[in-house]
PDB file of N, CA and C in Angstrom:
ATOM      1  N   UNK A   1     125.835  96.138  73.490  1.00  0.00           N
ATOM      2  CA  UNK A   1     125.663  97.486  72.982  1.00  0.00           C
ATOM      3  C   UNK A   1     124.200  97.934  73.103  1.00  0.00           C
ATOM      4  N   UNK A   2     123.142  97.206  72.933  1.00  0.00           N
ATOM      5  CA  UNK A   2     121.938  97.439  72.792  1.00  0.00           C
ATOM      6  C   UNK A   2     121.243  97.636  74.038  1.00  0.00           C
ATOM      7  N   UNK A   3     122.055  96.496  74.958  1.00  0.00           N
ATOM      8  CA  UNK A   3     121.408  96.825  76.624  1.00  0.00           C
ATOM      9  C   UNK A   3     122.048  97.929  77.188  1.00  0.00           C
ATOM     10  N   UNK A   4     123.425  98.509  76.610  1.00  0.00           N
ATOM     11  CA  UNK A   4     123.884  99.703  77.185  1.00  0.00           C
ATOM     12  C   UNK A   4     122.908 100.694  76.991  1.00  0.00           C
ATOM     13  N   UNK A   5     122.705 101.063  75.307  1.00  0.00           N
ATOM     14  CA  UNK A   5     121.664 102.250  75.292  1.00  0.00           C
ATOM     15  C   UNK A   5     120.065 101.910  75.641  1.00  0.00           C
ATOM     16  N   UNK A   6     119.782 100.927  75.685  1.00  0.00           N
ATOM     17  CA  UNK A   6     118.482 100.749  76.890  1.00  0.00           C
ATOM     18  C   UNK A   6     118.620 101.018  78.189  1.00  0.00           C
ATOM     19  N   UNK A   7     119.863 100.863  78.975  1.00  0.00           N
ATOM     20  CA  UNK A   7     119.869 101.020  80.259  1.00  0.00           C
ATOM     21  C   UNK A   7     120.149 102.966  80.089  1.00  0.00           C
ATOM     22  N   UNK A   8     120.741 103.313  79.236  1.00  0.00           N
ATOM     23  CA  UNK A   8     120.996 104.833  79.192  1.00  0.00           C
ATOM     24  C   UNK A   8     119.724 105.529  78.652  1.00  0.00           C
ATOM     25  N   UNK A   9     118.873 105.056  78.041  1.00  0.00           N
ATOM     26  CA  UNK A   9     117.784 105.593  78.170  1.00  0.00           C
ATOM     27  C   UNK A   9     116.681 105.601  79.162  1.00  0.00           C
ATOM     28  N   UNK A  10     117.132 104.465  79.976  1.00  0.00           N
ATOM     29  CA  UNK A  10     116.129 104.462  80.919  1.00  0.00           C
ATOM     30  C   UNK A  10     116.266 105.220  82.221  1.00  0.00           C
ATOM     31  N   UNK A  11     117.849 105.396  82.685  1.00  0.00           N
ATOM     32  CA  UNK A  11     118.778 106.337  83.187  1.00  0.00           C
ATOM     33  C   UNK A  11     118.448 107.968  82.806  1.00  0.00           C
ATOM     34  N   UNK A  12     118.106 108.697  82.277  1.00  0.00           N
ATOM     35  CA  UNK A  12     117.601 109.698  81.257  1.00  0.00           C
ATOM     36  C   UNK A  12     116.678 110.130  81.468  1.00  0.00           C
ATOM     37  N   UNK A  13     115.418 109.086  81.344  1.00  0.00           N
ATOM     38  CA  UNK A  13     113.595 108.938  81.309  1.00  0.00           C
ATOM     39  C   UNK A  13     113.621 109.067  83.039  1.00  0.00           C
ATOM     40  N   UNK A  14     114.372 108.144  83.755  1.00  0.00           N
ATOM     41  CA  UNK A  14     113.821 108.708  85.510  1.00  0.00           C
ATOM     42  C   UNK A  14     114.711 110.149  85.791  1.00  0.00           C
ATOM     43  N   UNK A  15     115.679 110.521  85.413  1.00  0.00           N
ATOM     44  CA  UNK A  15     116.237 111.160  85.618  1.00  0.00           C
ATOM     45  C   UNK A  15     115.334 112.493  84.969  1.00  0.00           C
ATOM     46  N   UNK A  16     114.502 113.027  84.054  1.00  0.00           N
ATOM     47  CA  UNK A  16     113.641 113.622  83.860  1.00  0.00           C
ATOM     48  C   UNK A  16     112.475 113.551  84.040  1.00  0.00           C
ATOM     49  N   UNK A  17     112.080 112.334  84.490  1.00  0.00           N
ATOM     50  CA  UNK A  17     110.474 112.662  85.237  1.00  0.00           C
ATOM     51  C   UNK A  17     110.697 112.813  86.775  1.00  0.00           C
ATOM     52  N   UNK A  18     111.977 112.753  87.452  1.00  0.00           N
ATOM     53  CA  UNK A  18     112.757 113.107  88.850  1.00  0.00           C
ATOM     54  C   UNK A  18     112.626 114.859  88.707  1.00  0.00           C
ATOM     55  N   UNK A  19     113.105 115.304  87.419  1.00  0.00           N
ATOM     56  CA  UNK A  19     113.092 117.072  87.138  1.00  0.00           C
ATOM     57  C   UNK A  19     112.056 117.346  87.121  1.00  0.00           C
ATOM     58  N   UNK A  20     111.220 116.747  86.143  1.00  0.00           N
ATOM     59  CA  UNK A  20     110.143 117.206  86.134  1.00  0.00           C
ATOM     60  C   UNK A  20     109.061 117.137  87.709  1.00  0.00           C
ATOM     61  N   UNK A  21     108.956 116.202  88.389  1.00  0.00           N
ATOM     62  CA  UNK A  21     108.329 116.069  89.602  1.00  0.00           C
ATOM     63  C   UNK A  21     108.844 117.548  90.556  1.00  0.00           C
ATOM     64  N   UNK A  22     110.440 117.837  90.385  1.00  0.00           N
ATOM     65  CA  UNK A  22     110.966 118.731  91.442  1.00  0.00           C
ATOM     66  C   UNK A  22     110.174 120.214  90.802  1.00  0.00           C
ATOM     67  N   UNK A  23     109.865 120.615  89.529  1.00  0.00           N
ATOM     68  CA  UNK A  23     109.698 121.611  89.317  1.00  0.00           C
ATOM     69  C   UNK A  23     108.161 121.913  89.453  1.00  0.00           C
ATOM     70  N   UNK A  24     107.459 120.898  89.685  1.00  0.00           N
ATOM     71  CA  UNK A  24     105.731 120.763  89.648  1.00  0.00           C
ATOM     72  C   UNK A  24     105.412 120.896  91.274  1.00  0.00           C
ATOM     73  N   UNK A  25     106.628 120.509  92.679  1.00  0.00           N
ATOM     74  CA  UNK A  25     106.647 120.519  93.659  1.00  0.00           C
ATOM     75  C   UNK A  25     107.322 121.436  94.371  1.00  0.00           C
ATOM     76  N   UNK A  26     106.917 121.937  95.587  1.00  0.00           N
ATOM     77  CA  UNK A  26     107.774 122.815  96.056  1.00  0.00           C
ATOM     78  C   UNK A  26     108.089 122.576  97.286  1.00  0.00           C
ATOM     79  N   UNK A  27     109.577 122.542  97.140  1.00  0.00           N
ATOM     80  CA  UNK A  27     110.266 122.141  97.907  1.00  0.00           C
ATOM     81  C   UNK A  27     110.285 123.168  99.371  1.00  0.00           C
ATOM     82  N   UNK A  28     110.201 122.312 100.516  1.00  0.00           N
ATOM     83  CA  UNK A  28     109.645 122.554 101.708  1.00  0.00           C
ATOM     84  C   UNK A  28     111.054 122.898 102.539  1.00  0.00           C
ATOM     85  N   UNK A  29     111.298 124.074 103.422  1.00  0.00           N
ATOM     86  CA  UNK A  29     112.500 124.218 104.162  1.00  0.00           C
ATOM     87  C   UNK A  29     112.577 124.551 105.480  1.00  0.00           C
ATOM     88  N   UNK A  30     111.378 123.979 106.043  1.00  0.00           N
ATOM     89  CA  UNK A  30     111.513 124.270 107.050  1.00  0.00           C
ATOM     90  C   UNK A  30     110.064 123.065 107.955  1.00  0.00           C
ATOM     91  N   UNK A  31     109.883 122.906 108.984  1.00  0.00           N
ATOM     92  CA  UNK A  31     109.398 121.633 109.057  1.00  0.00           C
ATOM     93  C   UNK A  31     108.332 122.368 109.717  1.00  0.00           C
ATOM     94  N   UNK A  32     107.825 123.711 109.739  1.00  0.00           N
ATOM     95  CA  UNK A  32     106.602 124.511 109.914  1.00  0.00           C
ATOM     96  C   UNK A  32     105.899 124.603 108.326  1.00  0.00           C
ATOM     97  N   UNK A  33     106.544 124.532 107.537  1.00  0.00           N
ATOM     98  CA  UNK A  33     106.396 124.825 106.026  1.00  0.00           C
ATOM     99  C   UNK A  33     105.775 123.078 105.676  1.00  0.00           C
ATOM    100  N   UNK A  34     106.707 121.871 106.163  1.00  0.00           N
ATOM    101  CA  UNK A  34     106.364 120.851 105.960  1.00  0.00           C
ATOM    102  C   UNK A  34     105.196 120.523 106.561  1.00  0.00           C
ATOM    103  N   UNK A  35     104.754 121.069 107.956  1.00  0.00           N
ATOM    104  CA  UNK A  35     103.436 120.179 108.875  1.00  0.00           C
ATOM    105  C   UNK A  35     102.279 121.235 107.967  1.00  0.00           C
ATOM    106  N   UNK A  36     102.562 122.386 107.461  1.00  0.00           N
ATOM    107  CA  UNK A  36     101.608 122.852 106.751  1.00  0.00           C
ATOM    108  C   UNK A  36     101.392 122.184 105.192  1.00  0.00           C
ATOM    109  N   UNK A  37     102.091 121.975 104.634  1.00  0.00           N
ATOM    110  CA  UNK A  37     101.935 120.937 103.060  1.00  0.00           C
ATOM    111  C   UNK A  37     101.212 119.340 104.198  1.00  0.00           C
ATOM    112  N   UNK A  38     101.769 118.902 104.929  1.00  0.00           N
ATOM    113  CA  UNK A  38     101.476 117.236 105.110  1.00  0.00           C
ATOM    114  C   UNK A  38      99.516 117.971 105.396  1.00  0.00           C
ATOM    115  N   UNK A  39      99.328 119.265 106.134  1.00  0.00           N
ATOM    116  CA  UNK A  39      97.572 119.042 106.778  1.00  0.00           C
ATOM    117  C   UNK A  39      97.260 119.315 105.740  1.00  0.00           C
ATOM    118  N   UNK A  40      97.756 120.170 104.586  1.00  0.00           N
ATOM    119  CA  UNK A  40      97.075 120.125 103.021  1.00  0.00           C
ATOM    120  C   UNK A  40      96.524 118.989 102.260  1.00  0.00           C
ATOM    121  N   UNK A  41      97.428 118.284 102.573  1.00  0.00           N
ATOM    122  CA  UNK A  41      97.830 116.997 101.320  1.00  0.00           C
ATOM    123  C   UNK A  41      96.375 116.092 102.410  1.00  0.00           C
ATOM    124  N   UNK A  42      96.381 115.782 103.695  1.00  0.00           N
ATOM    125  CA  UNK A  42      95.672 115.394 104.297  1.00  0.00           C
ATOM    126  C   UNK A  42      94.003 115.427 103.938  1.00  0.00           C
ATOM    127  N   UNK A  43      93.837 117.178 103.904  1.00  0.00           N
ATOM    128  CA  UNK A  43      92.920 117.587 103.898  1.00  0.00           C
ATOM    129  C   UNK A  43      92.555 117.083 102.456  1.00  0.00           C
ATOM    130  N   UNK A  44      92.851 116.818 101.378  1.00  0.00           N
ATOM    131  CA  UNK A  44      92.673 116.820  99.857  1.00  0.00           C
ATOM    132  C   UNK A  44      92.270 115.210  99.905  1.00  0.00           C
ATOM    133  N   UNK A  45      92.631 113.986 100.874  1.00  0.00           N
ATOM    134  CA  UNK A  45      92.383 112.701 100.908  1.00  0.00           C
ATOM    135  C   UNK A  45      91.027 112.691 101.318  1.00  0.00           C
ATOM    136  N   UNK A  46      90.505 113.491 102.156  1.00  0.00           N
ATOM    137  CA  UNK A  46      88.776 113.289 102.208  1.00  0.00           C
ATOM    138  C   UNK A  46      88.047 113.849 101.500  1.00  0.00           C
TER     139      UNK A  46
END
């Protein structure tokens, strides 16, 4: 019983820092949209 609601809380906790990551990120739809986020993200490593 006890490892059930540990495993369901832990099920829960990724499952909302998974929401939370999608709403802080923006989701890319097109792979002109993507090579422009990857030279961003690039540019921010130096």
């Amino acid at each position: 019983m006890e490892e059930e609601l540990a495993r369901d809380r832990t099920i829960r906790l990724f499952t909302f820092l998974r929401q939370l990551s999608e709403l802080r990120t923006k989701t890319v739809r097109s792979l002109e949209s993507y090579e422009n986020v990857l030279d961003a993200f690039l540019c921010l490593d130096k």
